[in-house]
N, C-alpha and C. Protein backbone atom coordinates (compact mmCIF):
# COMPACT_ATOMS: atom_id res chain seq x y z
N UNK A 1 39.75 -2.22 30.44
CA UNK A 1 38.67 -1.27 30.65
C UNK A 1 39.04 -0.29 31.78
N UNK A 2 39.64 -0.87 32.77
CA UNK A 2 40.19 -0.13 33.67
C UNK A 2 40.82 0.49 33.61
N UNK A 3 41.87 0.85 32.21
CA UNK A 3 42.79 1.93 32.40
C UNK A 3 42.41 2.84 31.26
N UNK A 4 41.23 2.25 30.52
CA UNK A 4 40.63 3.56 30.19
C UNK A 4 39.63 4.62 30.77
N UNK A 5 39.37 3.63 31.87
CA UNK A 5 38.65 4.46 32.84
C UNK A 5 39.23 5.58 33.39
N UNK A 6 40.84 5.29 34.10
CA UNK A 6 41.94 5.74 34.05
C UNK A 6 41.90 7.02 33.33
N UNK A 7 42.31 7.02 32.05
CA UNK A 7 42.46 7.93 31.00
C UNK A 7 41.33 9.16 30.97
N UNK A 8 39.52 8.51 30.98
CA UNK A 8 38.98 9.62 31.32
C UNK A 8 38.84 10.08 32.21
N UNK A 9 39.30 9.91 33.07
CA UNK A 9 39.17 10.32 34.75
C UNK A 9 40.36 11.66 34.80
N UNK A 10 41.99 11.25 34.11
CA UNK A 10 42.81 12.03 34.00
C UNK A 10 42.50 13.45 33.06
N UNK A 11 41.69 12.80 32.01
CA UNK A 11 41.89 14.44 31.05
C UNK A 11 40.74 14.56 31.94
N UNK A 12 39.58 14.42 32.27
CA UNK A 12 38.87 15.48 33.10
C UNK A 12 39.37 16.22 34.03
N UNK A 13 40.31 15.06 34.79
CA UNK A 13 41.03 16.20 35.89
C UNK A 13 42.15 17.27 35.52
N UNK A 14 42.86 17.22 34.15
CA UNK A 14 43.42 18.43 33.78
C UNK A 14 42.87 19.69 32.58
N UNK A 15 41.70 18.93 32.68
CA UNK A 15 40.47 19.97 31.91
C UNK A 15 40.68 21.56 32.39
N UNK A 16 40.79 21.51 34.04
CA UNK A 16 40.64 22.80 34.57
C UNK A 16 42.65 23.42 34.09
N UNK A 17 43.39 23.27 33.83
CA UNK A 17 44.52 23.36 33.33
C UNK A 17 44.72 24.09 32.59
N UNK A 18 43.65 23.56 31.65
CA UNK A 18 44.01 24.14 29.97
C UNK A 18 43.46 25.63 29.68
N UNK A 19 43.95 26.04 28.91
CA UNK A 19 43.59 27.20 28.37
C UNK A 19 42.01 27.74 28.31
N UNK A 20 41.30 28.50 28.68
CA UNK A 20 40.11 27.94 28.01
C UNK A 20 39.67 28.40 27.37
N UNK A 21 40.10 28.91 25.97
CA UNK A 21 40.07 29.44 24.50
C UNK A 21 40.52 27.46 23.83
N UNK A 22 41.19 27.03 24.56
CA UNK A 22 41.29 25.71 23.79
C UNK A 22 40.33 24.57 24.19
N UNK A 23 39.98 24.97 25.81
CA UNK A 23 39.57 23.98 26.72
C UNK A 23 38.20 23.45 26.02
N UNK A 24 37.47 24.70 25.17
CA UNK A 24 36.51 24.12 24.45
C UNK A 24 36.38 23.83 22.96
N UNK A 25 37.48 24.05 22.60
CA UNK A 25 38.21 23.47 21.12
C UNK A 25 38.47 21.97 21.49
N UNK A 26 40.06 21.68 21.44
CA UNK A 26 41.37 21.22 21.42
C UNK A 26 40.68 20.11 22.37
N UNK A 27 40.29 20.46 23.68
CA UNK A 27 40.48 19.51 24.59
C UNK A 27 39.05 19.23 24.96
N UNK A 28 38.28 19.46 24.42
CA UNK A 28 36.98 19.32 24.31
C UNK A 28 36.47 17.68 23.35
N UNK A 29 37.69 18.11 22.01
CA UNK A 29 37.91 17.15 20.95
C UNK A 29 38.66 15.82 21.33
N UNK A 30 39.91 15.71 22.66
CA UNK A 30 40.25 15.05 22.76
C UNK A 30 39.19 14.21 23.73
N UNK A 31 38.42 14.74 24.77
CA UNK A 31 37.70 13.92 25.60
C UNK A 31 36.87 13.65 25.34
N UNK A 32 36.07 13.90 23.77
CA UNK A 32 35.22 13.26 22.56
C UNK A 32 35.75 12.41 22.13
N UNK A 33 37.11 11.93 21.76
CA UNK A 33 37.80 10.89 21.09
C UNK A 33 38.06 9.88 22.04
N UNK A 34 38.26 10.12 23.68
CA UNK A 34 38.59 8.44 24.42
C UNK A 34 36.92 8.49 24.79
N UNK A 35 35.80 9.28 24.98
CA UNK A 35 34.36 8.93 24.92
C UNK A 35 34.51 7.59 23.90
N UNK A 36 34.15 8.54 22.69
CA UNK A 36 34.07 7.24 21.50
C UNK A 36 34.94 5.79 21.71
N UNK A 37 36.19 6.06 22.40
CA UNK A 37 37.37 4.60 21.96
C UNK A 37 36.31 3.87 23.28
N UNK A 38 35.91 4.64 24.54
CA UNK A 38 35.29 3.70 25.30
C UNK A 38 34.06 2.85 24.54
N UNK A 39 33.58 3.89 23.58
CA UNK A 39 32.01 3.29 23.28
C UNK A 39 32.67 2.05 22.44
N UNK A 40 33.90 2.24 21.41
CA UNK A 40 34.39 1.12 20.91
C UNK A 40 34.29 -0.55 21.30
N UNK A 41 35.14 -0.12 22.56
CA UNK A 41 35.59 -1.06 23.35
C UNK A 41 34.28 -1.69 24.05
N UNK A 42 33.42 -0.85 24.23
CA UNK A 42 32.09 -1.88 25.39
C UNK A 42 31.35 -2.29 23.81
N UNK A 43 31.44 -1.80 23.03
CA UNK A 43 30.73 -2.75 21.66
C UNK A 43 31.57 -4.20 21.33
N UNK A 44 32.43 -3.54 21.52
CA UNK A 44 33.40 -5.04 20.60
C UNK A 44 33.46 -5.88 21.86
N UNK A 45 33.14 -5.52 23.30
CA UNK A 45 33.37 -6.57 24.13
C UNK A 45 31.90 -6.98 24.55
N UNK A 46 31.00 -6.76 24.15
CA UNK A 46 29.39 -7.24 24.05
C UNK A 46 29.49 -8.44 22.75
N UNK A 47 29.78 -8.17 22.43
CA UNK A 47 29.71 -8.88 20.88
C UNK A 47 30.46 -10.24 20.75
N UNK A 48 30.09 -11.13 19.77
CA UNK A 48 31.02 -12.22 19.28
C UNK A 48 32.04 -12.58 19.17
N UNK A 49 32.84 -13.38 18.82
CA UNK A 49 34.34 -12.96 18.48
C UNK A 49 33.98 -12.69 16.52
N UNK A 50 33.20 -12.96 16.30
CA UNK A 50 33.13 -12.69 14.83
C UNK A 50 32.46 -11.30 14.75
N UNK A 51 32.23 -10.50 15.70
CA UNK A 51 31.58 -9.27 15.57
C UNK A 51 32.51 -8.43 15.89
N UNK A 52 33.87 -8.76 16.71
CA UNK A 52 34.89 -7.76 17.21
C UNK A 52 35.76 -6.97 16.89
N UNK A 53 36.09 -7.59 15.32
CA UNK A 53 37.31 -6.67 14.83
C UNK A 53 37.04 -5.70 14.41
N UNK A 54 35.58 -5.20 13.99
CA UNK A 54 35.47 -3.65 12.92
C UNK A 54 35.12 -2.67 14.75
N UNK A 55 35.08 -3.06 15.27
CA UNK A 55 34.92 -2.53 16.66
C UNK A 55 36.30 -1.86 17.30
N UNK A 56 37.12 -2.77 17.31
CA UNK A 56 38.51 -3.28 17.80
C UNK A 56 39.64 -1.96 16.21
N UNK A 57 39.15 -2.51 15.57
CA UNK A 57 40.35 -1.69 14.52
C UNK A 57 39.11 0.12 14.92
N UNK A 58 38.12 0.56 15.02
CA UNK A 58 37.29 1.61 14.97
C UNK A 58 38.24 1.91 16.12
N UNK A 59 38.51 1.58 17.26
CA UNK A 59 39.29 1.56 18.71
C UNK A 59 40.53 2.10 18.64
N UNK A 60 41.25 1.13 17.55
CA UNK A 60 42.39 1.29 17.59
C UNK A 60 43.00 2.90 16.71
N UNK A 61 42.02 2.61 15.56
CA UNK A 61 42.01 4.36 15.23
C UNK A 61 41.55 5.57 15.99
N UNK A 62 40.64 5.51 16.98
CA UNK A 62 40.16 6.96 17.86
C UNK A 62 41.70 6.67 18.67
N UNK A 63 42.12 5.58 19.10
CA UNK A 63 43.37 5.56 19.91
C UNK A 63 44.42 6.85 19.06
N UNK A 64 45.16 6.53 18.06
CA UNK A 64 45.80 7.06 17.15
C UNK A 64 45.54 8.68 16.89
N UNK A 65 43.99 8.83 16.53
CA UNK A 65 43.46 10.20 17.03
C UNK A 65 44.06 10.84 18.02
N UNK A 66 43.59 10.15 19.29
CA UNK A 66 43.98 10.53 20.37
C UNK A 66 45.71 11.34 20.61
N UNK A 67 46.43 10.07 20.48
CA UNK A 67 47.46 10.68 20.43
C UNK A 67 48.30 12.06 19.55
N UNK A 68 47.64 11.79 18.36
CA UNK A 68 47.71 13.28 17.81
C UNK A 68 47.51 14.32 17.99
N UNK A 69 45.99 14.24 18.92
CA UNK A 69 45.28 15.23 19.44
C UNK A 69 46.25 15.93 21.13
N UNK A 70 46.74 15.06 21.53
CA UNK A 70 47.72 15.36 22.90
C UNK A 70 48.86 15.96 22.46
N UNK A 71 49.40 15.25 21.24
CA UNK A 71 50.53 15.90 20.76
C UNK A 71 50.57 17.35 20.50
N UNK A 72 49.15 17.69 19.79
CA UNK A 72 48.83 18.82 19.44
C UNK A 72 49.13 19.79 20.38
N UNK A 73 47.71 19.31 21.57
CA UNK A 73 47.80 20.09 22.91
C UNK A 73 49.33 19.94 23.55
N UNK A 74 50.01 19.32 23.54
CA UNK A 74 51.19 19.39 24.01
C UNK A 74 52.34 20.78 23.05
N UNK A 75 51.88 20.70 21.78
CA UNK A 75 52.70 21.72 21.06
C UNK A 75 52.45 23.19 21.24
N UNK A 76 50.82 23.02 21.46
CA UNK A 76 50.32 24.22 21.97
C UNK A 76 50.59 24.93 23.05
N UNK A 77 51.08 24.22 23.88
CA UNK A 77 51.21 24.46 25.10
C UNK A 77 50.44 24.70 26.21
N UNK A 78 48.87 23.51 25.68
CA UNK A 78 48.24 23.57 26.73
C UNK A 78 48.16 22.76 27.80
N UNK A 79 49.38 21.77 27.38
CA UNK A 79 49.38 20.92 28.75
C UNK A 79 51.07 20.87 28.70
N UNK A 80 51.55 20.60 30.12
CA UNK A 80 53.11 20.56 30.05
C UNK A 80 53.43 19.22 29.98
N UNK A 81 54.59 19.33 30.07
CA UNK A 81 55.77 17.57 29.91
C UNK A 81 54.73 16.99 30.92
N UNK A 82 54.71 16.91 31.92
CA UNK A 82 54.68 15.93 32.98
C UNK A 82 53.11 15.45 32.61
N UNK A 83 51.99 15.68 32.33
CA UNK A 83 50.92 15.84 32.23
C UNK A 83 50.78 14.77 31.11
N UNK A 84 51.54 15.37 30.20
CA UNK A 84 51.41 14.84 28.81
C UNK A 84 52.45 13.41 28.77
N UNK A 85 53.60 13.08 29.11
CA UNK A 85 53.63 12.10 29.74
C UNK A 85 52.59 11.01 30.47
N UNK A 86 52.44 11.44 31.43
CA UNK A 86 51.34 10.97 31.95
C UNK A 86 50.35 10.47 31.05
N UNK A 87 49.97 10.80 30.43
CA UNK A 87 48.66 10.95 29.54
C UNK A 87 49.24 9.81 28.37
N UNK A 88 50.21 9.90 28.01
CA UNK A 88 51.15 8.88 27.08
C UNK A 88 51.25 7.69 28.01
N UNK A 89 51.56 7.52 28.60
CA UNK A 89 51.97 6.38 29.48
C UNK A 89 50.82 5.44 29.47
N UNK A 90 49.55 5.95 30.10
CA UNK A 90 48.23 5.05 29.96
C UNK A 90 47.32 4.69 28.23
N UNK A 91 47.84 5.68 27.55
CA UNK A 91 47.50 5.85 26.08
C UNK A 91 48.58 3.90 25.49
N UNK A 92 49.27 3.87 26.11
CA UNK A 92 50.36 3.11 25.50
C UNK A 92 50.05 1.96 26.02
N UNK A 93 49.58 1.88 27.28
CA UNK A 93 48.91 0.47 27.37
C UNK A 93 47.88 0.15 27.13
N UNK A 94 46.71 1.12 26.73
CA UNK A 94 45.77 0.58 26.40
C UNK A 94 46.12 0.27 24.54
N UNK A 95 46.93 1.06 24.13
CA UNK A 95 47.14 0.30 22.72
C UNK A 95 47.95 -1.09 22.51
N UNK A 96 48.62 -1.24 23.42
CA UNK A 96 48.80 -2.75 23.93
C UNK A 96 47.96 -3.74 23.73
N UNK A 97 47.23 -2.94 25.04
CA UNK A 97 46.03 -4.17 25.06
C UNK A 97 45.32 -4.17 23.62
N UNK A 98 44.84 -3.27 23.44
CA UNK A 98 43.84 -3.75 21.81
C UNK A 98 44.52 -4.36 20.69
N UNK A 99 46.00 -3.84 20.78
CA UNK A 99 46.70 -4.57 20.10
C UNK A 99 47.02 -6.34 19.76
N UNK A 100 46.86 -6.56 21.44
CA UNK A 100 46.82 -8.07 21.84
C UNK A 100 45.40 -8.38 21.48
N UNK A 101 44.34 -7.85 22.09
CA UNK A 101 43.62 -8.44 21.62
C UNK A 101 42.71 -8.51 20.01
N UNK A 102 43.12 -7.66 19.25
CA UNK A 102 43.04 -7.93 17.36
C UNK A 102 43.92 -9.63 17.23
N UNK A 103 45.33 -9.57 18.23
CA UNK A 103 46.01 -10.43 17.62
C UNK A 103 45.51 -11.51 17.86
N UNK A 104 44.87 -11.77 19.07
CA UNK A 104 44.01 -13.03 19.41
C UNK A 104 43.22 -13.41 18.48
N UNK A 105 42.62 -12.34 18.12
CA UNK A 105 41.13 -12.53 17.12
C UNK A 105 41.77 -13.44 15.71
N UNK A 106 42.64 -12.86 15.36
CA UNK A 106 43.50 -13.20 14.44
C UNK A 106 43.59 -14.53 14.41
N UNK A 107 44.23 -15.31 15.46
CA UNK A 107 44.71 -16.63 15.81
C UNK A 107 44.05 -17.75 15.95
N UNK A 108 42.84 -16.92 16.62
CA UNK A 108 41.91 -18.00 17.01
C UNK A 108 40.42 -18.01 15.71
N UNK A 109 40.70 -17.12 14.93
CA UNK A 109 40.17 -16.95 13.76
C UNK A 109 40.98 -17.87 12.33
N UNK A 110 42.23 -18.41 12.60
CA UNK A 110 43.39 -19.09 11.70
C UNK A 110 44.22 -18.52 10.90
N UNK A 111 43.92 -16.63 11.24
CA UNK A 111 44.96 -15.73 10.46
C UNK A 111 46.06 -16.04 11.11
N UNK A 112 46.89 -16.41 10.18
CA UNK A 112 48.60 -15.22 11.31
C UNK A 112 48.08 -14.31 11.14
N UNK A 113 48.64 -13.66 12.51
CA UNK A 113 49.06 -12.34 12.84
C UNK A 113 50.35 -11.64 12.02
N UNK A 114 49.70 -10.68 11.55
CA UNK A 114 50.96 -9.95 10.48
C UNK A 114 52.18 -9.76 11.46
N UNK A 115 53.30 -10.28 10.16
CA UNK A 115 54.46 -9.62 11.24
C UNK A 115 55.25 -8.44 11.63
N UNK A 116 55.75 -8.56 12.82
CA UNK A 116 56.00 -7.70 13.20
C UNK A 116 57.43 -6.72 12.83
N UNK A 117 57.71 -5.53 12.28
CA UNK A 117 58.91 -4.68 12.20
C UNK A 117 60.21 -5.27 12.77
């Protein structure tokens, strides 16, 4: 939770950065998409373990969003390398974490966990 806290704390602070012909497009859309992955995440962690996964996979897709959406702004050129880095770096552990925790759900539910590549 903490490093998505992280995450919105960062695109707000490079909000003032961006373009702002995009700032209320592009990057408007991305800090709508980790909104939602937060609302994800405090649902699926209120809830059951039998209530978590349509929460948890809803999460793991605004995640995926997300990154498309940076990529974008990154092609655009409304944010530079270092920024966007940045912005990847915390994106990557929080898909970690949700990652680990689907796989838990999995385990302690008696699925295997699909394998891995």
């Amino acid at each position: 939770m903490r490093r998505l806290y992280d995450l919105l704390k960062q695109l707000h602070d490079y909000r003032g950065g961006v373009p702002k012909f995009e700032r209320h497009g592009l990057w408007r859309r991305c800090e709508e998409c980790a909104l939602d992955l937060l609302a994800d995440i405090l649902k699926a962690s209120q809830l059951p373990k039998s209530g978590k996964a349509p929460y948890l996979r809803q999460a793991s897709f605004s995640l995926s969003l997300l990154r498309l959406l940076l990529r974008l702004a990154w092609d655009t050129r409304c944010i530079d390398n270092k920024k966007t880095a940045a912005l990847q770096t915390v994106i990557d552990e929080i898909g970690r974490m949700i990652g680990g925790w689907m796989k838990s759900l999995q385990c302690q539910n008696g699925t295997p966990p699909p394998p891995t590549p």
